[in-house]
C-alpha atoms as a PDB file:
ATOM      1  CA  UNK A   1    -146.772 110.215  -1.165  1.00  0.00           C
ATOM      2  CA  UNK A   2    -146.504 107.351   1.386  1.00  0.00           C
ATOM      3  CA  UNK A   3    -149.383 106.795   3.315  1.00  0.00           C
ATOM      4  CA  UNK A   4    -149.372 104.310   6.293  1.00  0.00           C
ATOM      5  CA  UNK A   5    -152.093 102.753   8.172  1.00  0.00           C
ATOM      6  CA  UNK A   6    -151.852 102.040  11.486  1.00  0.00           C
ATOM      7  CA  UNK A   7    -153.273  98.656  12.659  1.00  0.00           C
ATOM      8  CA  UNK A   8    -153.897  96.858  15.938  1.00  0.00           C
ATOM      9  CA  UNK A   9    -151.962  93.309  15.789  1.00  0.00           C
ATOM     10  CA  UNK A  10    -152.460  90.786  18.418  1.00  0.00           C
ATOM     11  CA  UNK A  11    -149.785  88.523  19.414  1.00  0.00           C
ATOM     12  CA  UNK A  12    -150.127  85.260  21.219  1.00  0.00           C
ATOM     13  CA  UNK A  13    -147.294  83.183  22.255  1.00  0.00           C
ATOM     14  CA  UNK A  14    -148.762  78.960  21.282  1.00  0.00           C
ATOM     15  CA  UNK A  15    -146.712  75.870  22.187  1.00  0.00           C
ATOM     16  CA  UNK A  16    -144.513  75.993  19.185  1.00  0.00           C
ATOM     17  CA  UNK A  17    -144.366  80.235  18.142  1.00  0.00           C
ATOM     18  CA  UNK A  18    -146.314  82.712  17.617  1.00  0.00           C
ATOM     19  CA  UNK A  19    -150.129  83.535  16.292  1.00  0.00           C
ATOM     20  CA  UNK A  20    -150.665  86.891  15.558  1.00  0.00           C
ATOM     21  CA  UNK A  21    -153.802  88.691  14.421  1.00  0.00           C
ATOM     22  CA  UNK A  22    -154.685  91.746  12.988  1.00  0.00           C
ATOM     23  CA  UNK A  23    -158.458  92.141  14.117  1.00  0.00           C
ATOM     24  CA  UNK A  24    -159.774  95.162  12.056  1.00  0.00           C
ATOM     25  CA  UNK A  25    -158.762  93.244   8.588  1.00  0.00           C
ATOM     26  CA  UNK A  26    -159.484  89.668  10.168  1.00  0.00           C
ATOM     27  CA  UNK A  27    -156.208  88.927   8.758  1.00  0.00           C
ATOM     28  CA  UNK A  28    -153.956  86.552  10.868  1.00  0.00           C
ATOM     29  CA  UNK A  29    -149.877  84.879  10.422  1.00  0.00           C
ATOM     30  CA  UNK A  30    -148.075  83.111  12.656  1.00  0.00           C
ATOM     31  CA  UNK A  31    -144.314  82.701  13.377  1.00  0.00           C
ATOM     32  CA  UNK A  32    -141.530  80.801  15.339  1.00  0.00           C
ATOM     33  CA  UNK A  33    -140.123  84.059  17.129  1.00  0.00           C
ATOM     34  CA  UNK A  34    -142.380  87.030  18.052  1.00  0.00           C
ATOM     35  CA  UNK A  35    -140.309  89.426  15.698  1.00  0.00           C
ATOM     36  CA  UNK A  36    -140.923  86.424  12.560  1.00  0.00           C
ATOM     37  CA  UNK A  37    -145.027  86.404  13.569  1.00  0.00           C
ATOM     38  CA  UNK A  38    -145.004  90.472  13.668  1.00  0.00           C
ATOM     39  CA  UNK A  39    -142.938  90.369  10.491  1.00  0.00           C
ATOM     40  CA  UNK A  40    -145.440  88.049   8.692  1.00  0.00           C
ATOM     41  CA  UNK A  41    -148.294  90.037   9.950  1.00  0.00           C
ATOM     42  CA  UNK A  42    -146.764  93.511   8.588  1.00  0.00           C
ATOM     43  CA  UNK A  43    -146.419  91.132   5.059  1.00  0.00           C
ATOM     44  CA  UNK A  44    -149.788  90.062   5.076  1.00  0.00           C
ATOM     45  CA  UNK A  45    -151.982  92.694   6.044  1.00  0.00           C
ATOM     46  CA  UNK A  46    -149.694  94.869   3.344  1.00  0.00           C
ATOM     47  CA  UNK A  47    -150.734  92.233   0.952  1.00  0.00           C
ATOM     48  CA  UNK A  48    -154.468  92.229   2.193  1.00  0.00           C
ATOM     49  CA  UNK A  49    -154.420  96.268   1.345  1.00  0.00           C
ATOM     50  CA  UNK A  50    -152.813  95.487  -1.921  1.00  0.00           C
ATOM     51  CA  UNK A  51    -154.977  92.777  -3.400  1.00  0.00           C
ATOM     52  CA  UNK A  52    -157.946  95.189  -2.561  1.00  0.00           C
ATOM     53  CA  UNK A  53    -156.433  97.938  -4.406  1.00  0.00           C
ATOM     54  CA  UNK A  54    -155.908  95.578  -7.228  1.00  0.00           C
ATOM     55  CA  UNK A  55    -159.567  94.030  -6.844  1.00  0.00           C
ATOM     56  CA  UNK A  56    -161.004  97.856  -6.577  1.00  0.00           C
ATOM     57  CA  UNK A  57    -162.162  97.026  -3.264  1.00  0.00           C
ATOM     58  CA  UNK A  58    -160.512  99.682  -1.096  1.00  0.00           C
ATOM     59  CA  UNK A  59    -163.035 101.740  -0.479  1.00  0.00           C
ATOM     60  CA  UNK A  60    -164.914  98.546   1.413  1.00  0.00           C
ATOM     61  CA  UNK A  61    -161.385  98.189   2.973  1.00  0.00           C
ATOM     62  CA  UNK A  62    -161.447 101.484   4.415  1.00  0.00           C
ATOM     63  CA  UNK A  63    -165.277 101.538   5.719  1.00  0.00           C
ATOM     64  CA  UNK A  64    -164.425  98.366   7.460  1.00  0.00           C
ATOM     65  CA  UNK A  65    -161.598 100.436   9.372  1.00  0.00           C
ATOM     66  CA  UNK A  66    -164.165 103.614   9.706  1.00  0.00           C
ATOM     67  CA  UNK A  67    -161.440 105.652   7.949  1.00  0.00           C
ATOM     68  CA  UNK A  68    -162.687 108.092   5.042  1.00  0.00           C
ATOM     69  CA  UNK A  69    -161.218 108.501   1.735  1.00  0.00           C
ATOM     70  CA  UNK A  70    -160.198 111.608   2.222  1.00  0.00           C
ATOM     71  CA  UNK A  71    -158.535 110.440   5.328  1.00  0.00           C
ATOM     72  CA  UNK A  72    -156.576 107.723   3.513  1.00  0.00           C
ATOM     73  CA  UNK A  73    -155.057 110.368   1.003  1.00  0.00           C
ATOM     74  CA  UNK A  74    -153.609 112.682   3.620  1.00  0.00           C
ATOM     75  CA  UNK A  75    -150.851 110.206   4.781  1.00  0.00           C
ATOM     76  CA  UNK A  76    -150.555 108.424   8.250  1.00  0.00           C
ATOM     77  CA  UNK A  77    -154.268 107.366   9.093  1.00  0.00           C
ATOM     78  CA  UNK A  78    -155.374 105.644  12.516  1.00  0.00           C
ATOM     79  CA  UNK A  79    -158.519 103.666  12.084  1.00  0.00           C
ATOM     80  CA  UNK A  80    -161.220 104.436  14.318  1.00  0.00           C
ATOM     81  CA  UNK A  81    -160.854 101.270  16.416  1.00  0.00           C
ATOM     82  CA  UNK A  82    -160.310 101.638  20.270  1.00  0.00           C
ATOM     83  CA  UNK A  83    -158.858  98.404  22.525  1.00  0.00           C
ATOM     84  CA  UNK A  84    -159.241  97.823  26.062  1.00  0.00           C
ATOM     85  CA  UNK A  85    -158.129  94.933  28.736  1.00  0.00           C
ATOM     86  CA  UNK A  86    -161.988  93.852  30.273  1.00  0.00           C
ATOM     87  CA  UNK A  87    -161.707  92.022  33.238  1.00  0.00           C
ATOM     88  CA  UNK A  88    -164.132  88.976  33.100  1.00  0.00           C
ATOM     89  CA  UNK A  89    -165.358  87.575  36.556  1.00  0.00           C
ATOM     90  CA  UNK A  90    -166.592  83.746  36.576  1.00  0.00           C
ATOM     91  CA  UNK A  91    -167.766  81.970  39.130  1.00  0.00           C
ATOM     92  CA  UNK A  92    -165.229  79.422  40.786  1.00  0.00           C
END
């Protein structure tokens, strides 16, 4: 069975590209075009999830993302991780 995970990736456009983050792995790429840096992030975080299952570290993996293991095995999984826009005032 396939499973896929479901990760926040945030994208910010630099002078030269794109840096892009994926904040519940602390993994992070970058790229020339938005589509390369959301390309490279897909590769690396993919690579992230498969070094831990090589290293026999998923289970850490997936209690940094809040998800159980029983979770993980039934397919598509959503980590528990909500985002929000916060307005910050400052002082002028």
């Amino acid at each position: 069975m396939i499973k896929e995970l479901l990760l926040t990736t945030i994208v910010k456009q630099e002078d030269k590209g794109y840096s892009v983050v994926c904040p519940e792995l602390g993994v992070a790429s970058q790229g020339e075009t938005f589509e390369e840096a959301v390309s490279n992030i897909k590769e690396a975080t993919e690579l992230y999830i498969e070094s831990a299952q090589q290293l026999g570290i998923m289970d850490e993996v997936l209690d940094q993302l809040g998800i159980t293991k029983q979770e993980f095995n039934k397919g598509q999984i959503f980590p528990n991780v909500i985002t929000a826009s916060v307005p910050i005032r400052l002082a002028a």
